[in-house]
N, C-alpha and C. Protein backbone atom coordinates (compact mmCIF):
# COMPACT_ATOMS: atom_id res chain seq x y z
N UNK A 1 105.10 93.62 30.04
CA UNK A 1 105.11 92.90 28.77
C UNK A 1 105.93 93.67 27.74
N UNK A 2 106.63 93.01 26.88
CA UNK A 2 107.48 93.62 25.82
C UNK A 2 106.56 94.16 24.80
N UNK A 3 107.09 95.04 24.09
CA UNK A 3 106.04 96.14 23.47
C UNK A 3 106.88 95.85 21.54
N UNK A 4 106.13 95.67 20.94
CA UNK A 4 107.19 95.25 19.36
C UNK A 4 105.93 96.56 18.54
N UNK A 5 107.17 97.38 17.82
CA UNK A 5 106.36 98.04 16.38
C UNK A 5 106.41 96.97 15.44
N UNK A 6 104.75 97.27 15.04
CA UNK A 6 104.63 96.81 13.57
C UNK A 6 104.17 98.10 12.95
N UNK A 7 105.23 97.80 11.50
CA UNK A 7 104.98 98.68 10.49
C UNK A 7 104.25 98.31 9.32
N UNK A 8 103.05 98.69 8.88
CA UNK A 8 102.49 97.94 7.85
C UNK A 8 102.21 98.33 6.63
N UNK A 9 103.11 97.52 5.65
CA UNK A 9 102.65 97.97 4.08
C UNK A 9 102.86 99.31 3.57
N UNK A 10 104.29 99.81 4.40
CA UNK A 10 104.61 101.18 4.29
C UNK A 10 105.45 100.69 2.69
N UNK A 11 105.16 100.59 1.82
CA UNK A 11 105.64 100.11 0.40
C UNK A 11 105.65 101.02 -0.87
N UNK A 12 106.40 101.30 -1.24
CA UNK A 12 106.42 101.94 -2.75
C UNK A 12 105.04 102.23 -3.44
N UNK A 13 104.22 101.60 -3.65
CA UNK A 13 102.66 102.28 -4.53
C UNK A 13 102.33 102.85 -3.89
N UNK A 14 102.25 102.83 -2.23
CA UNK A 14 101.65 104.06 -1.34
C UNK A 14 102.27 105.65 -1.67
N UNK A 15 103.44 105.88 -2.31
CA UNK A 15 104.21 106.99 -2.50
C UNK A 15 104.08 107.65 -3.87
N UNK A 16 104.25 108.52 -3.67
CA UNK A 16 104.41 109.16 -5.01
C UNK A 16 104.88 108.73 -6.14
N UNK A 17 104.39 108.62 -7.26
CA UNK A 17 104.44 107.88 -8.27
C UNK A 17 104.35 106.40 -8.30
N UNK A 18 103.90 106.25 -7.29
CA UNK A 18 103.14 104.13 -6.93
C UNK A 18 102.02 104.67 -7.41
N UNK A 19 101.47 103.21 -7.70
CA UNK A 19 100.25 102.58 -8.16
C UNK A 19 98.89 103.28 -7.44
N UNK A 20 99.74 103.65 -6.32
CA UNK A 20 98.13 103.83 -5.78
C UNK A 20 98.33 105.12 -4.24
N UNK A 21 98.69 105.70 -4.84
CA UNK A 21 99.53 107.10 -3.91
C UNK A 21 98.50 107.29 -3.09
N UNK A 22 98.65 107.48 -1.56
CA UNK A 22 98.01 107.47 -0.36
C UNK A 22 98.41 109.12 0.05
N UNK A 23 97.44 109.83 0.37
CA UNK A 23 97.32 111.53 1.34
C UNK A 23 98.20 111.11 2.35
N UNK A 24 99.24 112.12 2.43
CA UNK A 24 99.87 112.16 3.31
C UNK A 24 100.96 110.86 3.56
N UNK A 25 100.94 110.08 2.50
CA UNK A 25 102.00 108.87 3.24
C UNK A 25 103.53 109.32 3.61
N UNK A 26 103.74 110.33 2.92
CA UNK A 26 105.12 111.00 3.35
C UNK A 26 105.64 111.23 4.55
N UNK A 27 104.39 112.09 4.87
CA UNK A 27 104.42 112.68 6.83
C UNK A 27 104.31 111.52 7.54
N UNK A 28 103.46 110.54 7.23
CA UNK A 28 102.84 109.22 7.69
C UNK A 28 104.19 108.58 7.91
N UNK A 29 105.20 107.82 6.87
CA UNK A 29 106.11 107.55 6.68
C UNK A 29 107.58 108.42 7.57
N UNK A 30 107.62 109.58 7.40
CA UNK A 30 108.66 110.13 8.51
C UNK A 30 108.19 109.88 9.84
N UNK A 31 107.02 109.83 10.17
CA UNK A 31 106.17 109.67 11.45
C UNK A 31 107.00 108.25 12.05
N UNK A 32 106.45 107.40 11.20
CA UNK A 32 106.91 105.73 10.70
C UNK A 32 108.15 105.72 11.33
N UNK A 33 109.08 106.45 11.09
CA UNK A 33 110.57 106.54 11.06
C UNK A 33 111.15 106.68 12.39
N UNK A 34 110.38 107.64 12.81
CA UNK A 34 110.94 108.48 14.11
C UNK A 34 110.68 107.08 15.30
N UNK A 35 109.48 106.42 15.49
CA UNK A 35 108.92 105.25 15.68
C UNK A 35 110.00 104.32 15.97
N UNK A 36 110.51 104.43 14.49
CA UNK A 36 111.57 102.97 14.42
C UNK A 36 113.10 103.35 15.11
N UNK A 37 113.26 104.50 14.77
CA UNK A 37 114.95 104.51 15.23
C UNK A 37 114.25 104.70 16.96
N UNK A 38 113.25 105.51 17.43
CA UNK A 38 113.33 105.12 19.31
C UNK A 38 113.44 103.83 19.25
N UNK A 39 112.56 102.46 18.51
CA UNK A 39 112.58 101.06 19.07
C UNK A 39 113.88 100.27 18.70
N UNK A 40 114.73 101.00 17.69
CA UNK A 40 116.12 100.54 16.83
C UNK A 40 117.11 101.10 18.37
N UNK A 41 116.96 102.34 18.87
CA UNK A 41 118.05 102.98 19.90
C UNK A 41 117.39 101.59 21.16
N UNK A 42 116.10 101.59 21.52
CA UNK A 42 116.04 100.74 22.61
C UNK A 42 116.51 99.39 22.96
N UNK A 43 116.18 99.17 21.52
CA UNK A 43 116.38 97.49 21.13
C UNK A 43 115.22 96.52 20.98
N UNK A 44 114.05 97.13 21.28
CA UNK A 44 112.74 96.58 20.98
C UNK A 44 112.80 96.04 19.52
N UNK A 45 111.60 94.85 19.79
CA UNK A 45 111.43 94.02 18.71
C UNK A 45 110.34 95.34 17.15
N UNK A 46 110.84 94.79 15.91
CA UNK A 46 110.03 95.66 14.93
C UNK A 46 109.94 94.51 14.03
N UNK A 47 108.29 94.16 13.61
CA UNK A 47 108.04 93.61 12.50
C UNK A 47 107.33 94.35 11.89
N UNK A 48 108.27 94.31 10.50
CA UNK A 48 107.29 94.93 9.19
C UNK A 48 106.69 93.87 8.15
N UNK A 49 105.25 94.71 8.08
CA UNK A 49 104.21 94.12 7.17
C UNK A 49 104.82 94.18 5.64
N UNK A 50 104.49 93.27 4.99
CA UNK A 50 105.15 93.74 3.38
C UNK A 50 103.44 92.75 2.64
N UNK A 51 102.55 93.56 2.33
CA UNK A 51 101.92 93.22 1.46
C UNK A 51 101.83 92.40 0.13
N UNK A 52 101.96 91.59 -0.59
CA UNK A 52 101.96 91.09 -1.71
C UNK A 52 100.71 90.82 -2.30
N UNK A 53 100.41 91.34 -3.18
CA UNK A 53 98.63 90.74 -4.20
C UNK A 53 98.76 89.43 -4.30
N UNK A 54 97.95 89.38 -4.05
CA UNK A 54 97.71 87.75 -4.61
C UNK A 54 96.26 87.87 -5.34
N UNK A 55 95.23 88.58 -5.38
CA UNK A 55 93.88 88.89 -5.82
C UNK A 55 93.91 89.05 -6.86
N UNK A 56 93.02 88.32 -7.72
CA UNK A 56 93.20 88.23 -9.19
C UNK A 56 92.73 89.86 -9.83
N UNK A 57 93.43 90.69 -10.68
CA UNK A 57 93.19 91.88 -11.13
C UNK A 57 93.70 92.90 -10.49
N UNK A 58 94.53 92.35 -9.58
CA UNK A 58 95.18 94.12 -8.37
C UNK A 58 95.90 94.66 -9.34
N UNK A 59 96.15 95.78 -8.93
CA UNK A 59 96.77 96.88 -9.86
C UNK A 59 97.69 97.34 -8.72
N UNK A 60 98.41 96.71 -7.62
CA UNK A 60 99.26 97.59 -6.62
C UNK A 60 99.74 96.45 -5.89
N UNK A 61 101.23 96.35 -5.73
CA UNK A 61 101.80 95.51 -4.40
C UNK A 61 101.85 94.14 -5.54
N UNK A 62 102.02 94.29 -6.37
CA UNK A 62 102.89 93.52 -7.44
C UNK A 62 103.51 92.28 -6.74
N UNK A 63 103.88 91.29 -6.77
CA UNK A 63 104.85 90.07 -6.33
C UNK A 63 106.25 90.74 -7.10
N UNK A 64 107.36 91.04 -6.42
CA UNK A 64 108.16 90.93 -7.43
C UNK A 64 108.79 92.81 -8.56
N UNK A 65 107.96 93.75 -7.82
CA UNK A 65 107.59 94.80 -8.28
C UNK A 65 108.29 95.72 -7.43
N UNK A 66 108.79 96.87 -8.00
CA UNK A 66 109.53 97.87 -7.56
C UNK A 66 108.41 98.68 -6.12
N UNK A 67 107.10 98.55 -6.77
CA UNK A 67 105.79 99.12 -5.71
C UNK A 67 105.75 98.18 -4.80
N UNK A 68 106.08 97.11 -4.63
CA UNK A 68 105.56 96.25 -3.76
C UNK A 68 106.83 96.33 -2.72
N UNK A 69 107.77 96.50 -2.85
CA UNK A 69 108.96 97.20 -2.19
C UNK A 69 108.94 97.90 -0.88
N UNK A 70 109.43 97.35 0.10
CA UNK A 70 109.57 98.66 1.49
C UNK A 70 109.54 99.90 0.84
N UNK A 71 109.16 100.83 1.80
CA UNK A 71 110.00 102.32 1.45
C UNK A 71 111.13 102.19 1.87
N UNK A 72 112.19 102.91 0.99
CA UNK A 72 113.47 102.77 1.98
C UNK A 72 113.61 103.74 3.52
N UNK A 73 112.79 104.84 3.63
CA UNK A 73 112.68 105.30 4.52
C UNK A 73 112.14 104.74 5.62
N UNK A 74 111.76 103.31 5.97
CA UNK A 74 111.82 102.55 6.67
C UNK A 74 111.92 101.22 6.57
N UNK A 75 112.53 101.23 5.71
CA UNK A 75 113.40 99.52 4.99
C UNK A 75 113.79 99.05 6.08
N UNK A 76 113.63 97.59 6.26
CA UNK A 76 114.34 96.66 7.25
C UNK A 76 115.24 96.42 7.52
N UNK A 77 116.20 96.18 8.80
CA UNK A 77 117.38 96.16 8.71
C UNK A 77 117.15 94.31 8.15
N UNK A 78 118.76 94.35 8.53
CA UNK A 78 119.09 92.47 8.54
C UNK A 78 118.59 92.10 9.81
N UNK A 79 118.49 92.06 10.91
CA UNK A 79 117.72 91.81 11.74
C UNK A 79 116.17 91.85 12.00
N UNK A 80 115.55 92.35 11.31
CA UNK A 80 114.53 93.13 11.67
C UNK A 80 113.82 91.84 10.80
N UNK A 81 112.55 91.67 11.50
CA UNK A 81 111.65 89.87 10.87
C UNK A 81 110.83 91.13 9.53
N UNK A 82 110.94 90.86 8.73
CA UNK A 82 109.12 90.55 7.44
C UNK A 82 108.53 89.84 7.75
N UNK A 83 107.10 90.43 7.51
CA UNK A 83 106.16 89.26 7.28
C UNK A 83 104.96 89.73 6.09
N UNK A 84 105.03 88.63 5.15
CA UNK A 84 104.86 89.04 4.07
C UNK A 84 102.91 88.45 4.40
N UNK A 85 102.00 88.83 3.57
CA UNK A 85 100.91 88.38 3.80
C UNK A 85 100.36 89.03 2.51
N UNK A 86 98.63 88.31 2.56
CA UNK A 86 98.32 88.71 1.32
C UNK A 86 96.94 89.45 1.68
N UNK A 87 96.29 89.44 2.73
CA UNK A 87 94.99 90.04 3.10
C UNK A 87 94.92 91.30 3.76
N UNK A 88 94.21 92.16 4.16
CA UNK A 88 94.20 93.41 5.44
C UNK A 88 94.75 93.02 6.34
N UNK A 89 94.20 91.68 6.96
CA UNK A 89 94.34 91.44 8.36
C UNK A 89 96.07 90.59 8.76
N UNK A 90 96.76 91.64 8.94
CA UNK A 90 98.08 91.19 9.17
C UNK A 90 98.86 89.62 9.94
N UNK A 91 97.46 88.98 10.22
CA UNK A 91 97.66 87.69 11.10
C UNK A 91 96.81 86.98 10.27
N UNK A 92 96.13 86.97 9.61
CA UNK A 92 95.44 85.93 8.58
C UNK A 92 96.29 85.78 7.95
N UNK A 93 96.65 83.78 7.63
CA UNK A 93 97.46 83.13 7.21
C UNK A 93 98.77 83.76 6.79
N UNK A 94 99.58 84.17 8.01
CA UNK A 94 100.60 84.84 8.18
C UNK A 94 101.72 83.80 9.88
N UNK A 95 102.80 84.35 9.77
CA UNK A 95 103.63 83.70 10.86
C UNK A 95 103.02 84.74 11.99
N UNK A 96 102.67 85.84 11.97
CA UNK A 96 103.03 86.89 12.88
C UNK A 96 102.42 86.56 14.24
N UNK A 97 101.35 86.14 14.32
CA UNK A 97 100.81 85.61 15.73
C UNK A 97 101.81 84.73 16.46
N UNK A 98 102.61 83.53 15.60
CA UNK A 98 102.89 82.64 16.22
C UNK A 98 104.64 83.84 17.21
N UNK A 99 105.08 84.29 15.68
CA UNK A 99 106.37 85.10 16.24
C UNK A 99 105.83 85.75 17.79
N UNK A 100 104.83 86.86 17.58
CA UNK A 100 104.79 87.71 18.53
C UNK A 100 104.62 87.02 19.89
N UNK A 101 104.17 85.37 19.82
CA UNK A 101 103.77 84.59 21.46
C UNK A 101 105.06 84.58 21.23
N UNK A 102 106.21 83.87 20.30
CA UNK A 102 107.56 83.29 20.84
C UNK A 102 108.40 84.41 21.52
N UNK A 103 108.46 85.90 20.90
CA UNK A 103 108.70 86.54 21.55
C UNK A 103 108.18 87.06 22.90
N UNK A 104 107.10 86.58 23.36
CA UNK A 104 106.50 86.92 24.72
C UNK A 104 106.44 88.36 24.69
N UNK A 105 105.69 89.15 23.30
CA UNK A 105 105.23 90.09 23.10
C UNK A 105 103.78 90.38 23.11
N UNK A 106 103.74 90.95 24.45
CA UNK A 106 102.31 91.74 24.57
C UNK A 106 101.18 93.20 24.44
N UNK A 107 102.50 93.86 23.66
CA UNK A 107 102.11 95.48 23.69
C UNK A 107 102.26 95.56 22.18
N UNK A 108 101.29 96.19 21.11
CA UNK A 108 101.92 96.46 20.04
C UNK A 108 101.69 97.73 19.59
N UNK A 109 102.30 98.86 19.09
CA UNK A 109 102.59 99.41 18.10
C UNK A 109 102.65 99.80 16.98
N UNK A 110 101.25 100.16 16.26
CA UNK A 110 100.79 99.72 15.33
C UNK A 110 101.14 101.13 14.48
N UNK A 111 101.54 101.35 13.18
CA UNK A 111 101.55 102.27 12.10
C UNK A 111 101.41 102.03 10.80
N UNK A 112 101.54 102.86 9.85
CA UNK A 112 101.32 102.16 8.07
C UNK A 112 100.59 102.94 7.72
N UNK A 113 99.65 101.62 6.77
CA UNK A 113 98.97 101.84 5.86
C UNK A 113 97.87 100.75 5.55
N UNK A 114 96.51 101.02 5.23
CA UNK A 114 96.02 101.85 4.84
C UNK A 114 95.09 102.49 6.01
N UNK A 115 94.98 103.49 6.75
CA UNK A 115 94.28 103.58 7.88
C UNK A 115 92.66 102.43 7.65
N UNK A 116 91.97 102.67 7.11
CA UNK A 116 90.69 101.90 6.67
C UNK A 116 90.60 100.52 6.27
N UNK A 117 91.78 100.03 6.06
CA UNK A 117 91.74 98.63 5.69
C UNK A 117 92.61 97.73 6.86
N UNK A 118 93.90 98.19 5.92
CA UNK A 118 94.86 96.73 7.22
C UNK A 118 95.31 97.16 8.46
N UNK A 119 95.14 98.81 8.40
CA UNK A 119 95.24 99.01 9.91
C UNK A 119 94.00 98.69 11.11
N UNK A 120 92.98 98.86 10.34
CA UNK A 120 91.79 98.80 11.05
C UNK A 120 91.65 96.84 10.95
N UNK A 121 91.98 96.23 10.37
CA UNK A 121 92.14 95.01 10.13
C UNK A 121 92.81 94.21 11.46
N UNK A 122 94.06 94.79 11.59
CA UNK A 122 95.02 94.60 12.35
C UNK A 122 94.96 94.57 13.51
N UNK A 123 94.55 95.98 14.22
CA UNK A 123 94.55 96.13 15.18
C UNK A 123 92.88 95.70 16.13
N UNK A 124 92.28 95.26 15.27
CA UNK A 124 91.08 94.60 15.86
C UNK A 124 91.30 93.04 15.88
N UNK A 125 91.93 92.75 14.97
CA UNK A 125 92.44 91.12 15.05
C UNK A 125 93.29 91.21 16.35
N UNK A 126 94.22 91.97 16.49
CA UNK A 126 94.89 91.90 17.33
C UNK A 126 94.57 92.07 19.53
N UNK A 127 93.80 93.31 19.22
CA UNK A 127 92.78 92.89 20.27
C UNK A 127 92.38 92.03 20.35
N UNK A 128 91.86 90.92 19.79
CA UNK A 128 90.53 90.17 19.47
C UNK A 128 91.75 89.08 20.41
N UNK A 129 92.99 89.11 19.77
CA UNK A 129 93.98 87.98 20.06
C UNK A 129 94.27 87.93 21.55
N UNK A 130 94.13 89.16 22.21
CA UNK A 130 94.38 89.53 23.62
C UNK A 130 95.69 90.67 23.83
N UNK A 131 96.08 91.06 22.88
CA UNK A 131 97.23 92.00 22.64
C UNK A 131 96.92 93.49 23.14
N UNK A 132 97.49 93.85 24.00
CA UNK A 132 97.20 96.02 24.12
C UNK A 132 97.95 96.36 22.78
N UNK A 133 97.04 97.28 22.03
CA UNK A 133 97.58 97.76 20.86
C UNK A 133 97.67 99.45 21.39
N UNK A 134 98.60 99.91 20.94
CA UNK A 134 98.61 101.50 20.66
C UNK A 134 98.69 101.69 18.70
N UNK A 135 98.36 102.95 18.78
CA UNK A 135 97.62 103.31 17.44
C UNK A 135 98.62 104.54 17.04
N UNK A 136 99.91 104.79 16.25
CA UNK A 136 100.48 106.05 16.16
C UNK A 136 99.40 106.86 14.95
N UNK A 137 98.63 107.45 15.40
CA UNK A 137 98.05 108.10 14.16
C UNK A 137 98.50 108.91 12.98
N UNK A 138 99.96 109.75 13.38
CA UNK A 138 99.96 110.07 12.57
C UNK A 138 101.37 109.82 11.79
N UNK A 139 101.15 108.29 12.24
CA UNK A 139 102.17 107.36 11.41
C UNK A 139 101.62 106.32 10.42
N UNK A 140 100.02 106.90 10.13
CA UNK A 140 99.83 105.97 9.79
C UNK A 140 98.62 107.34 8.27
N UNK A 141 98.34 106.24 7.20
CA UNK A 141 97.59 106.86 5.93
C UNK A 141 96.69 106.27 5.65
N UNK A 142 96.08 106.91 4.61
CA UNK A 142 95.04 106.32 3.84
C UNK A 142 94.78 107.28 2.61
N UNK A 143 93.59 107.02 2.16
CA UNK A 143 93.32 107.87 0.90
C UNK A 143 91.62 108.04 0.69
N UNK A 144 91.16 108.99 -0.49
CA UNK A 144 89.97 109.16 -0.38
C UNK A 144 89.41 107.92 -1.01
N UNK A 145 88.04 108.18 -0.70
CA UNK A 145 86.94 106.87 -0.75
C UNK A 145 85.70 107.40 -1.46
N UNK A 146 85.63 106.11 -2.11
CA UNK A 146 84.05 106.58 -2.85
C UNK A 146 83.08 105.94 -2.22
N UNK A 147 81.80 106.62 -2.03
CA UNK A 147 80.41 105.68 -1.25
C UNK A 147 79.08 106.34 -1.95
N UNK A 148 78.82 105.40 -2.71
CA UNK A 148 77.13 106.04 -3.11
C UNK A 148 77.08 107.03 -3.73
N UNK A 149 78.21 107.53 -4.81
CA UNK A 149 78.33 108.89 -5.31
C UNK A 149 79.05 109.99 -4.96
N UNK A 150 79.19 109.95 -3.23
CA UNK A 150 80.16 110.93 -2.87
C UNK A 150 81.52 110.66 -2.93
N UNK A 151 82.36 111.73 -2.88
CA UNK A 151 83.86 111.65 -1.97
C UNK A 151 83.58 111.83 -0.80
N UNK A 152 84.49 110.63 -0.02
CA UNK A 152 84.79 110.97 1.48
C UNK A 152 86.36 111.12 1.59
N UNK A 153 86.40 112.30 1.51
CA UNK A 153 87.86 112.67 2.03
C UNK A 153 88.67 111.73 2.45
N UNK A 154 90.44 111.84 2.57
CA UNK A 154 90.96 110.91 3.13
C UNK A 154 91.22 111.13 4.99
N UNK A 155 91.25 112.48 5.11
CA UNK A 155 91.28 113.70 6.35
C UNK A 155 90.02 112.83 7.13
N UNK A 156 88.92 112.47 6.20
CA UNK A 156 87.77 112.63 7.05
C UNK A 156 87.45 110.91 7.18
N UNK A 157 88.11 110.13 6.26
CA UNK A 157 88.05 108.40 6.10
C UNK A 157 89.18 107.90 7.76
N UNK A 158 90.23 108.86 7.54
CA UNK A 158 91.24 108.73 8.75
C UNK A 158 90.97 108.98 10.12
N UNK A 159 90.25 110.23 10.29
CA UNK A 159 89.99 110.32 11.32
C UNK A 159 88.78 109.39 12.03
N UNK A 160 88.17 109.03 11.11
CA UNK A 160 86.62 108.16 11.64
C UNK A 160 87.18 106.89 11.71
N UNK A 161 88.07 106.24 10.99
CA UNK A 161 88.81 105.17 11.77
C UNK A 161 89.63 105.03 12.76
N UNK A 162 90.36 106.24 13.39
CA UNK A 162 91.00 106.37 14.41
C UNK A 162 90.01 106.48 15.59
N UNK A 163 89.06 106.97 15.64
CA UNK A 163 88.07 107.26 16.53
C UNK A 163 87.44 105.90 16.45
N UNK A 164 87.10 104.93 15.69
CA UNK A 164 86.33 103.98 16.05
C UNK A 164 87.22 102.38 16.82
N UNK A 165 88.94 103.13 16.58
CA UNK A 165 89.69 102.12 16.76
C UNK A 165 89.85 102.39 18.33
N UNK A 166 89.66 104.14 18.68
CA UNK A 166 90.30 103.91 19.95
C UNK A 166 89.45 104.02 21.41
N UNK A 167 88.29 103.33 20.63
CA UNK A 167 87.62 102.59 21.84
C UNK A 167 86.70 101.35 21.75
N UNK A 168 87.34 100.36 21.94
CA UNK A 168 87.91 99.83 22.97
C UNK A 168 89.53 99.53 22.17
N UNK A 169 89.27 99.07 20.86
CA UNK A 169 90.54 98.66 20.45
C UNK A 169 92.14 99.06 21.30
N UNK A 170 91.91 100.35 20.94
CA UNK A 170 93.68 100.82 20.88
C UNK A 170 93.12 101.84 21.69
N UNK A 171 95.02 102.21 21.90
CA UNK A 171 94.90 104.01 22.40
C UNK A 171 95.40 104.13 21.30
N UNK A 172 94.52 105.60 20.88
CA UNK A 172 95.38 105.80 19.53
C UNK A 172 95.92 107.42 19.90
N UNK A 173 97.57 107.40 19.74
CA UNK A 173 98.27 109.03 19.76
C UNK A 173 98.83 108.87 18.91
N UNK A 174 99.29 110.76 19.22
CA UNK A 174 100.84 110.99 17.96
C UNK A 174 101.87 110.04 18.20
N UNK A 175 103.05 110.26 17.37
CA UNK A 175 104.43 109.73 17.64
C UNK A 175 104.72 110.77 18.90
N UNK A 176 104.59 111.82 18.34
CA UNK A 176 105.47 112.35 19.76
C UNK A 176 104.80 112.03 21.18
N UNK A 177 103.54 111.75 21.42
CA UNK A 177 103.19 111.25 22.84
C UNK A 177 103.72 109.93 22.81
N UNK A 178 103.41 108.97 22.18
CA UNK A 178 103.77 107.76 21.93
C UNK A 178 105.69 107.76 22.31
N UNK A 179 106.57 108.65 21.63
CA UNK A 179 107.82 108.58 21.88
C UNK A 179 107.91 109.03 23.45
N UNK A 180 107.38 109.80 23.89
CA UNK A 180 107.10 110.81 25.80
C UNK A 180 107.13 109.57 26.32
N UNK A 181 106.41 108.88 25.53
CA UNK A 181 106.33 107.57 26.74
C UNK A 181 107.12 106.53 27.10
N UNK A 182 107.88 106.61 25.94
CA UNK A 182 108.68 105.52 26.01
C UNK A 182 110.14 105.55 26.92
């Protein structure tokens, strides 16, 4: 089965000086990168996620907004599909399910942002769909969390979603095992 990266919501507020700066999206983001030029040298299919608010009161991912913006460090080519959406779950009322059957894509490739939300969103929808997902972990971010008074780290929000994704969901590795394999 053909194997397509999706990149998700790797966008301007996740970065430094955005709306809503994510631990580590930098490393996350070069991670992101390395990802795309192996599937850019192979010729494999890459759809990127591009978030837009639509939720009344967001403060991040603007319609229309410099934050709501690819990073350019993994900006789309002219070839390369968007798919713009407005929820976590990257296939709720989105094209992307229908693209990934037309392409007779069965393996996906999952990286971004936010580990806890649309990645964990994603890649369980996507199982759910019948898809083998792989999980690049450390292509992918998040940030700290509040619960009941505490901080939960972003170190410690990331890793407990990677662990709960990669069983049964995903396999979840580095880029560099993930690239070994390819």
């Amino acid at each position: 089965m053909n194997t397509c990266l999706i990149v998700i919501d790797l966008q301007n507020d996740y970065f430094p000086g955005g709306n809503m700066e994510l631990v580590g999206i930098e490393a996350a983001a070069a991670n992101a990168r390395l990802l795309l030029d192996r599937h850019r040298e192979t010729g494999s299919a890459v759809i990127h996620i591009q978030h837009l608010a639509a939720r009344p009161g967001a403060t991040f991912f603007l319609p229309e907004t410099t934050g709501a913006a690819i990073n350019e460090l993994v900006a789309p080519r002219e070839n390369e599909i968007v798919v713009q959406k407005n929820y976590p779950n990257s296939f709720r009322d989105t094209s992307l399910l229908k693209i990934l059957k037309q392409e007779k894509i069965g393996n996906l490739l999952i990286s971004g942002a936010m580990s806890h939300m649309c990645i964990d969103a994603t890649v369980r929808a996507a199982f759910d769909f019948g898809f083998t997902c792989l999980v690049a972990e450390d292509a992918c971010a998040t940030r700290d969390l509040e619960f009941k008074g505490r901080t939960i780290k972003a170190t410690d929000v990331h890793a407990s979603f990677m662990a709960a994704l990669s069983v049964p969901y995903a396999q979840v590795l580095s880029t560099k095992e993930l690239i070994e394999m390819a």
